[in-house]
PDB file of N, CA and C in Angstrom:
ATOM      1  N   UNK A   1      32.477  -7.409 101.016  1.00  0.00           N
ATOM      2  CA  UNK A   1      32.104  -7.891  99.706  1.00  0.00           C
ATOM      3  C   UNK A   1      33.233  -7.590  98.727  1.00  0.00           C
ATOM      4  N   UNK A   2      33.522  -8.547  98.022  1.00  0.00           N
ATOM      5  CA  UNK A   2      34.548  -8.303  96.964  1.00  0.00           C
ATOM      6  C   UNK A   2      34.325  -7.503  95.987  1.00  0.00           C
ATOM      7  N   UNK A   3      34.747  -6.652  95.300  1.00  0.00           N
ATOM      8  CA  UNK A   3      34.711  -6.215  94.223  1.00  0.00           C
ATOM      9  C   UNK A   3      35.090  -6.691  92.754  1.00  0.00           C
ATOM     10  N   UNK A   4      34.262  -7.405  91.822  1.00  0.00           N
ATOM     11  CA  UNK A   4      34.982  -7.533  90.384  1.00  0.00           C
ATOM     12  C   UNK A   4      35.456  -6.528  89.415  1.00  0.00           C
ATOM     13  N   UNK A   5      36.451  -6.616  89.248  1.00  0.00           N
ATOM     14  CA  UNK A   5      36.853  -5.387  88.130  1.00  0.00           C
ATOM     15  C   UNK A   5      36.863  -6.194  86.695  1.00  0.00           C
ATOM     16  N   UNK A   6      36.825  -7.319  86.571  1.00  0.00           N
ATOM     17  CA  UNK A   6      36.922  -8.284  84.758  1.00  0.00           C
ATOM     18  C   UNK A   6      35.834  -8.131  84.994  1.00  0.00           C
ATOM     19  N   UNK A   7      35.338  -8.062  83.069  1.00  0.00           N
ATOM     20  CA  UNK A   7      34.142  -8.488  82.894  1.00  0.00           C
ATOM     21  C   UNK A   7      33.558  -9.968  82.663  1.00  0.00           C
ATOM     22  N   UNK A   8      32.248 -10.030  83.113  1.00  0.00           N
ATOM     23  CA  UNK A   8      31.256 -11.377  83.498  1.00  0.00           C
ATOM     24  C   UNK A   8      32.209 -12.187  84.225  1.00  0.00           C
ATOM     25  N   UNK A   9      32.377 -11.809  85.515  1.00  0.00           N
ATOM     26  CA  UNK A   9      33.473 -12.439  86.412  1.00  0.00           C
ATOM     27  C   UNK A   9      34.960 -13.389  85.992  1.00  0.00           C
ATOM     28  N   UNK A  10      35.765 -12.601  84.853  1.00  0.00           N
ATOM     29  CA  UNK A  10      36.551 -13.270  83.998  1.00  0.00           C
ATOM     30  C   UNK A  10      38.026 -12.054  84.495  1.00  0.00           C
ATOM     31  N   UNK A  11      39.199 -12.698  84.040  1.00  0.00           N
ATOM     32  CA  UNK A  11      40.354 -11.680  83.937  1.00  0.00           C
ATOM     33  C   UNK A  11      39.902 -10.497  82.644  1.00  0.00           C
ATOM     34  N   UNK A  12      39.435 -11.398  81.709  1.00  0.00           N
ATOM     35  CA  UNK A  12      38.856 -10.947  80.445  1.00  0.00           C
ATOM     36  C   UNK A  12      37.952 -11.775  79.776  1.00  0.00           C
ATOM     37  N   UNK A  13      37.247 -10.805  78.833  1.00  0.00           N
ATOM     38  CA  UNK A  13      35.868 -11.500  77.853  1.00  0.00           C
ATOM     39  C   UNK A  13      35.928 -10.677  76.424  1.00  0.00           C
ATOM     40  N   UNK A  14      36.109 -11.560  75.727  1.00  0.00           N
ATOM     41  CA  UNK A  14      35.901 -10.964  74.655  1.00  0.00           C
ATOM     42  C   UNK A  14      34.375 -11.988  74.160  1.00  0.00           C
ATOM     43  N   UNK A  15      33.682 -11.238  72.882  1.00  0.00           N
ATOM     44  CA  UNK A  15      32.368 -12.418  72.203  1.00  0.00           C
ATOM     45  C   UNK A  15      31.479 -11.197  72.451  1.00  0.00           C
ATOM     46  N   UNK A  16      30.514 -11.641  71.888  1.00  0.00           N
ATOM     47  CA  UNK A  16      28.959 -10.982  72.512  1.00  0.00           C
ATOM     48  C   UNK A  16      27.740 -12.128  73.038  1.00  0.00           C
ATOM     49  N   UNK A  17      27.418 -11.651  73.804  1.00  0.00           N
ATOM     50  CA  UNK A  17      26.612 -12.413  74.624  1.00  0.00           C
ATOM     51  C   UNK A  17      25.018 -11.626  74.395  1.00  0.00           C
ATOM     52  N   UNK A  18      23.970 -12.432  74.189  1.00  0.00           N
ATOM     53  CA  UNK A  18      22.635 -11.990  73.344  1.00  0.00           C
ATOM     54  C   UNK A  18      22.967 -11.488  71.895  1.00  0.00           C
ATOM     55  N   UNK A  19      21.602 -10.887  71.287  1.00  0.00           N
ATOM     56  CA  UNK A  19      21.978 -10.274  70.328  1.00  0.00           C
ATOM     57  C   UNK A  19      22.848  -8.978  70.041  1.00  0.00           C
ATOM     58  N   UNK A  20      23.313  -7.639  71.119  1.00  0.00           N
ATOM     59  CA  UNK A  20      23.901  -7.163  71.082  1.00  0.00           C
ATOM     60  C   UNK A  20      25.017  -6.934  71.831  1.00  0.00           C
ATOM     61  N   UNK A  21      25.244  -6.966  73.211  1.00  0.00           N
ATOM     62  CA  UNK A  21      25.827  -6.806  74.339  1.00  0.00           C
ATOM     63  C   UNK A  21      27.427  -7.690  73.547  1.00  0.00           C
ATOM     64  N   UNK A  22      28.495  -7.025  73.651  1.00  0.00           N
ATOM     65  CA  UNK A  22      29.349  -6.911  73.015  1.00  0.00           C
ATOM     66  C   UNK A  22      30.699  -6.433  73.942  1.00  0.00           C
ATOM     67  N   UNK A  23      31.758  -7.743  74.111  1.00  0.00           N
ATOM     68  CA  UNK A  23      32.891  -7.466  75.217  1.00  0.00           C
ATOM     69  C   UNK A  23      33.894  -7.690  74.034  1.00  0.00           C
ATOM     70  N   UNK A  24      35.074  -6.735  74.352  1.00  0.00           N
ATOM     71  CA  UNK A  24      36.171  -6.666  73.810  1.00  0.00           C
ATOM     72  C   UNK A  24      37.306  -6.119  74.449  1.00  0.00           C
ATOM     73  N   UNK A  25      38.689  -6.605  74.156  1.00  0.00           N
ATOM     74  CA  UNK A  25      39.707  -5.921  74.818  1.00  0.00           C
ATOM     75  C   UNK A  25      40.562  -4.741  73.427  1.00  0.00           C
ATOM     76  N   UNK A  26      40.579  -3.643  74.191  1.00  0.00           N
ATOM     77  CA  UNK A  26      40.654  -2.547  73.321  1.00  0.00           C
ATOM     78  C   UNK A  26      42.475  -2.026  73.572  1.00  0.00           C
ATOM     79  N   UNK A  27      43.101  -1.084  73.121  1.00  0.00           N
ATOM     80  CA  UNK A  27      44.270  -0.716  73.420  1.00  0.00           C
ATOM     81  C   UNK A  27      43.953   0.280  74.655  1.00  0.00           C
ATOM     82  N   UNK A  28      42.531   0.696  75.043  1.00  0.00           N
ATOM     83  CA  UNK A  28      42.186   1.218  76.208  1.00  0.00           C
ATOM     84  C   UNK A  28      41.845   0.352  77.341  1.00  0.00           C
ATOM     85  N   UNK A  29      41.887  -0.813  77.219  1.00  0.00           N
ATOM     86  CA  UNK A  29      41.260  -2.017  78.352  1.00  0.00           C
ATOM     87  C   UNK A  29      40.128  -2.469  77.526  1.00  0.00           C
ATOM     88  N   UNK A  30      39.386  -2.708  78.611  1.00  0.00           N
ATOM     89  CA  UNK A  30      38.618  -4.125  77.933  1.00  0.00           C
ATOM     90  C   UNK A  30      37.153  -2.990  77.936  1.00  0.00           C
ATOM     91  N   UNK A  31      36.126  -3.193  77.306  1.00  0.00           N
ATOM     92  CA  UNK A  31      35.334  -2.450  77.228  1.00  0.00           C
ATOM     93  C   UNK A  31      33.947  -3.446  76.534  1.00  0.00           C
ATOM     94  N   UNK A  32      33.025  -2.956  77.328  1.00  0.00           N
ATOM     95  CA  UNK A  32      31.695  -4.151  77.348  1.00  0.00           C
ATOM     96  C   UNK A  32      30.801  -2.494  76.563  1.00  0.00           C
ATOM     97  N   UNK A  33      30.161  -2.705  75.306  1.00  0.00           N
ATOM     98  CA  UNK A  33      29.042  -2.314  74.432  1.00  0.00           C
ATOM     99  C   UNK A  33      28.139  -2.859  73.759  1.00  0.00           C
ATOM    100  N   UNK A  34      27.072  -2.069  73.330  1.00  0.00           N
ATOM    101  CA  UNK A  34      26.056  -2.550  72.489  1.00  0.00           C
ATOM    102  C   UNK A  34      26.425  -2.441  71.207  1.00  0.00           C
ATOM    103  N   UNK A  35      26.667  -3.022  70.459  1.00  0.00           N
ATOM    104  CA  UNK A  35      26.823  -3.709  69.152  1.00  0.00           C
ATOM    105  C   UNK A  35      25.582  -3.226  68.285  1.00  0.00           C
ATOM    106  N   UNK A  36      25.983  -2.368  67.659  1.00  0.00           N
ATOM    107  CA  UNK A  36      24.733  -1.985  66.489  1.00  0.00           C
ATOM    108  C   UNK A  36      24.739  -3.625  65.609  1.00  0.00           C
ATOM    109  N   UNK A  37      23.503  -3.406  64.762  1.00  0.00           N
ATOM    110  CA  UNK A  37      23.364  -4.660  63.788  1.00  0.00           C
ATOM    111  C   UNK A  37      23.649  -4.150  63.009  1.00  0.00           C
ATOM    112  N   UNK A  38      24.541  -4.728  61.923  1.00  0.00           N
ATOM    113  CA  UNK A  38      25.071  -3.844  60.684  1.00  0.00           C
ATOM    114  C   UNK A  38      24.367  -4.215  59.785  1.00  0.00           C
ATOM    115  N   UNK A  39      23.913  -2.840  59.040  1.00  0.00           N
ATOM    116  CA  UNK A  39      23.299  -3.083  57.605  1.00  0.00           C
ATOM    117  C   UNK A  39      23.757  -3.860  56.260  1.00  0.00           C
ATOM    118  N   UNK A  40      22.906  -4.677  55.891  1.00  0.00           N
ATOM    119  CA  UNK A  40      23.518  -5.293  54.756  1.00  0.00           C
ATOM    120  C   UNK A  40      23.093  -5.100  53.352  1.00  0.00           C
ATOM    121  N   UNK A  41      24.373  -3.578  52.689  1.00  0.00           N
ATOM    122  CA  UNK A  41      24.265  -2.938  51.985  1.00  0.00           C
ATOM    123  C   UNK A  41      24.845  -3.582  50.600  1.00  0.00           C
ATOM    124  N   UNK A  42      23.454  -4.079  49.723  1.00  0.00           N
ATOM    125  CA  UNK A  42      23.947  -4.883  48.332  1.00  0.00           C
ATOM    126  C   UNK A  42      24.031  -3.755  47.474  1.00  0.00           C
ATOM    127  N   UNK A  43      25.285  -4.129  47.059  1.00  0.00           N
ATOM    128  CA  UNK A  43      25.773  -3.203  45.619  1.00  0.00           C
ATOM    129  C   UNK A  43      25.949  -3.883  44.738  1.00  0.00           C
ATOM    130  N   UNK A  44      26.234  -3.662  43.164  1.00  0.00           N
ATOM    131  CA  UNK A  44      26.066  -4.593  42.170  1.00  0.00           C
ATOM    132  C   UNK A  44      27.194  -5.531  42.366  1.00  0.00           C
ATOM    133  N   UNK A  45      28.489  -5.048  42.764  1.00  0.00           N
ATOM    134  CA  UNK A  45      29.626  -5.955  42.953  1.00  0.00           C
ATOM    135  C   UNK A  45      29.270  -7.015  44.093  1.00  0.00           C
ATOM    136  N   UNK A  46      28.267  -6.669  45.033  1.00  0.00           N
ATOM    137  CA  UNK A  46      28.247  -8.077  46.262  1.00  0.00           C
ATOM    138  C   UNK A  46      27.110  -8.926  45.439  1.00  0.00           C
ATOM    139  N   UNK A  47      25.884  -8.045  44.559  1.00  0.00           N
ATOM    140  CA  UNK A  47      25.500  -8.624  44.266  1.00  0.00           C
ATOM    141  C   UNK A  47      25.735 -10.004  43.186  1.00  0.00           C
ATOM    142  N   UNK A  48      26.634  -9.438  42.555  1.00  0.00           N
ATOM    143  CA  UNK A  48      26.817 -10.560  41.231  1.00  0.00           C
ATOM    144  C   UNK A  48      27.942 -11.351  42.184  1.00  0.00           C
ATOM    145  N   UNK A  49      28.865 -11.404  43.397  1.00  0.00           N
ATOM    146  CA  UNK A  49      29.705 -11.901  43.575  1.00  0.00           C
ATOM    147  C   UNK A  49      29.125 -12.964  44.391  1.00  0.00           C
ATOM    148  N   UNK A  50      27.487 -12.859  45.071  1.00  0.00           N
ATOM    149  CA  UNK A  50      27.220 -13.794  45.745  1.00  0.00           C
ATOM    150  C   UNK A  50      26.051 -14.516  44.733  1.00  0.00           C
ATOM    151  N   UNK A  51      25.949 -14.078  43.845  1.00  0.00           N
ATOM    152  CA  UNK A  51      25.824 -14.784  42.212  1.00  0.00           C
ATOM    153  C   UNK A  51      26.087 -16.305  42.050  1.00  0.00           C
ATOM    154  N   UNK A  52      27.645 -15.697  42.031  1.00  0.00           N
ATOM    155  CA  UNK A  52      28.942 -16.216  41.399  1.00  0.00           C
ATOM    156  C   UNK A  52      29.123 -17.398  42.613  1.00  0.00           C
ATOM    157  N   UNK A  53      28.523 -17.265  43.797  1.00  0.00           N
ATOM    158  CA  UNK A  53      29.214 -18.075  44.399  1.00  0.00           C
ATOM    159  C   UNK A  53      28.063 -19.100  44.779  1.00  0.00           C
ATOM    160  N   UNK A  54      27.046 -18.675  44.496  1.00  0.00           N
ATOM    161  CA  UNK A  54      25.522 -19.790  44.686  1.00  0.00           C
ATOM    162  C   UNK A  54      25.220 -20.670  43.625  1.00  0.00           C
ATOM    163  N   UNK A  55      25.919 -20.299  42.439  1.00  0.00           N
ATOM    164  CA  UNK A  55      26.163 -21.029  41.315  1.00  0.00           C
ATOM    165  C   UNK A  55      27.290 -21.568  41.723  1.00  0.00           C
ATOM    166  N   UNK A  56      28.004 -21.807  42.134  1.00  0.00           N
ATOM    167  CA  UNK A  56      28.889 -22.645  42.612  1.00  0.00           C
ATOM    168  C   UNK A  56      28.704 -23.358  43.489  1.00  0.00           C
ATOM    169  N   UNK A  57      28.659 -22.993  44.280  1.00  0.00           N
ATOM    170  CA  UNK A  57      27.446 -23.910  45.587  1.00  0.00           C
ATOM    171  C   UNK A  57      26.905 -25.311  44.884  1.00  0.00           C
ATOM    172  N   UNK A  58      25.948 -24.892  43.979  1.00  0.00           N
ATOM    173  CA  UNK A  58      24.784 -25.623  43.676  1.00  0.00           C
ATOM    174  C   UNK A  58      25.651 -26.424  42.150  1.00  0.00           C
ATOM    175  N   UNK A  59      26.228 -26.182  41.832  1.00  0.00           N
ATOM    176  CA  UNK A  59      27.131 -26.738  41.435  1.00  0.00           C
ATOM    177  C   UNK A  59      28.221 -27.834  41.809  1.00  0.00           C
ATOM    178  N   UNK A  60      28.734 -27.484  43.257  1.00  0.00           N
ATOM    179  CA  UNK A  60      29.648 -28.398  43.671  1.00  0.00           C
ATOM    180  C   UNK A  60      28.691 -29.371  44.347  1.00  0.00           C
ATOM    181  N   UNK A  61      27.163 -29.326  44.620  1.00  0.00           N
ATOM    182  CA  UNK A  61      26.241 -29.911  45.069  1.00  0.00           C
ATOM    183  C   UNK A  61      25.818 -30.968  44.286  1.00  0.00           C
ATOM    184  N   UNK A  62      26.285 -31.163  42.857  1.00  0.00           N
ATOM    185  CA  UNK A  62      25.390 -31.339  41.649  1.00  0.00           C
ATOM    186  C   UNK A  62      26.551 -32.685  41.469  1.00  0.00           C
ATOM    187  N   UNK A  63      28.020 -32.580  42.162  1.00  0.00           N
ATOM    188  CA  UNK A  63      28.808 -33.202  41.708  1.00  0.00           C
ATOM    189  C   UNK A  63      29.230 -34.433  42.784  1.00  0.00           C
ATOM    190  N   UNK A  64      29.356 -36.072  42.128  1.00  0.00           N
ATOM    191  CA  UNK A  64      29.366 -36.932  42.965  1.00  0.00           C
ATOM    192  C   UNK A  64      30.205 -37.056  43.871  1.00  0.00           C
ATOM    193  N   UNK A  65      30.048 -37.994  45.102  1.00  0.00           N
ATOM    194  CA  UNK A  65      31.207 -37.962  46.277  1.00  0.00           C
ATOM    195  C   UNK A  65      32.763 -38.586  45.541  1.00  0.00           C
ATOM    196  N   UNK A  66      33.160 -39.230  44.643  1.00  0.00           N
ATOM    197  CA  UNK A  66      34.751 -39.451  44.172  1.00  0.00           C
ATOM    198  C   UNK A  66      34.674 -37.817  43.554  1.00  0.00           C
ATOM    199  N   UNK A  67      33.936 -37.486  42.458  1.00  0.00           N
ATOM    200  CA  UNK A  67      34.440 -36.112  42.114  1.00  0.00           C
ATOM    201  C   UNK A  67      34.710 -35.011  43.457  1.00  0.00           C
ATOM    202  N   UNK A  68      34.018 -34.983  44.248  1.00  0.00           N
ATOM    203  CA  UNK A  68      34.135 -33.996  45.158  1.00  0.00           C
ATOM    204  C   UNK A  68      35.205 -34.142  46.102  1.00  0.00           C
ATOM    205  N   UNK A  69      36.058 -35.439  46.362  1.00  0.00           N
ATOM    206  CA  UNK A  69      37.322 -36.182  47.322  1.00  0.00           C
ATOM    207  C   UNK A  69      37.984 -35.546  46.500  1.00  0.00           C
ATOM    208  N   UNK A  70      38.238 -35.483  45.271  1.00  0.00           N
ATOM    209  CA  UNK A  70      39.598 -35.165  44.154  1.00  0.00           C
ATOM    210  C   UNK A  70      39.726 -33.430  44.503  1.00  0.00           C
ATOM    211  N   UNK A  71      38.863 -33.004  44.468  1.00  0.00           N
ATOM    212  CA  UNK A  71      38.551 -30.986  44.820  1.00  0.00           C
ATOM    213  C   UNK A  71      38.797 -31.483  46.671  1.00  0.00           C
ATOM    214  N   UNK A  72      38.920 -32.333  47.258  1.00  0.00           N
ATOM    215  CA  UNK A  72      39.049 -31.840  48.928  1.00  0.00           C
ATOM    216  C   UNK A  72      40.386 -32.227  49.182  1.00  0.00           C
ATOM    217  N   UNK A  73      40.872 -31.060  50.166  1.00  0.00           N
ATOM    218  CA  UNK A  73      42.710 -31.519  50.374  1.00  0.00           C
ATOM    219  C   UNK A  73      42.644 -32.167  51.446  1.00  0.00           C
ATOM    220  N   UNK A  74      43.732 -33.241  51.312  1.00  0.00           N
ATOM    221  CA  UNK A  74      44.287 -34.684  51.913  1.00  0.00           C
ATOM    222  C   UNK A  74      44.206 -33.733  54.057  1.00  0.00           C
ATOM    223  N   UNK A  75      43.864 -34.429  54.767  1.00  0.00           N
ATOM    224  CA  UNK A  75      44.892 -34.003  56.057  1.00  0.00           C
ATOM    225  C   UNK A  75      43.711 -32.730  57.016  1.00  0.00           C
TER     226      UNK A  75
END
């Protein structure tokens, strides 16, 4: 029987596969973990900055398709 030494039968894997299970290549080799879920810690600065940017959103939403071609770059 052969032996695999890559992970999920690959030379290498990086990504996560499910919600945590988590492959990466490290300056130690490649190393397969569980991936905590990171907390999403609002402070007044993320708060007003995602403010700032939902008003914009709904804003660039508000504005017709020639206005919105002139704000999009060519290419």
């Amino acid at each position: 029987m052969v032996k695999i030494r890559g992970p999920l039968l690959s030379s290498a894997a990086s990504g996560t596969v499910g919600p945590r299970l988590t492959f990466s290549r490290r300056s130690t080799g490649q190393q397969a973990r569980f991936q905590r879920k990171q907390k999403d810690y609002v402070s007044a600065g993320r708060a007003q900055q995602r403010l700032w940017f939902s008003m914009a959103e709904a804003w660039w939403h508000e504005l017709s398709q020639e206005e919105r071609d002139e704000w999009t770059p060519l290419g």
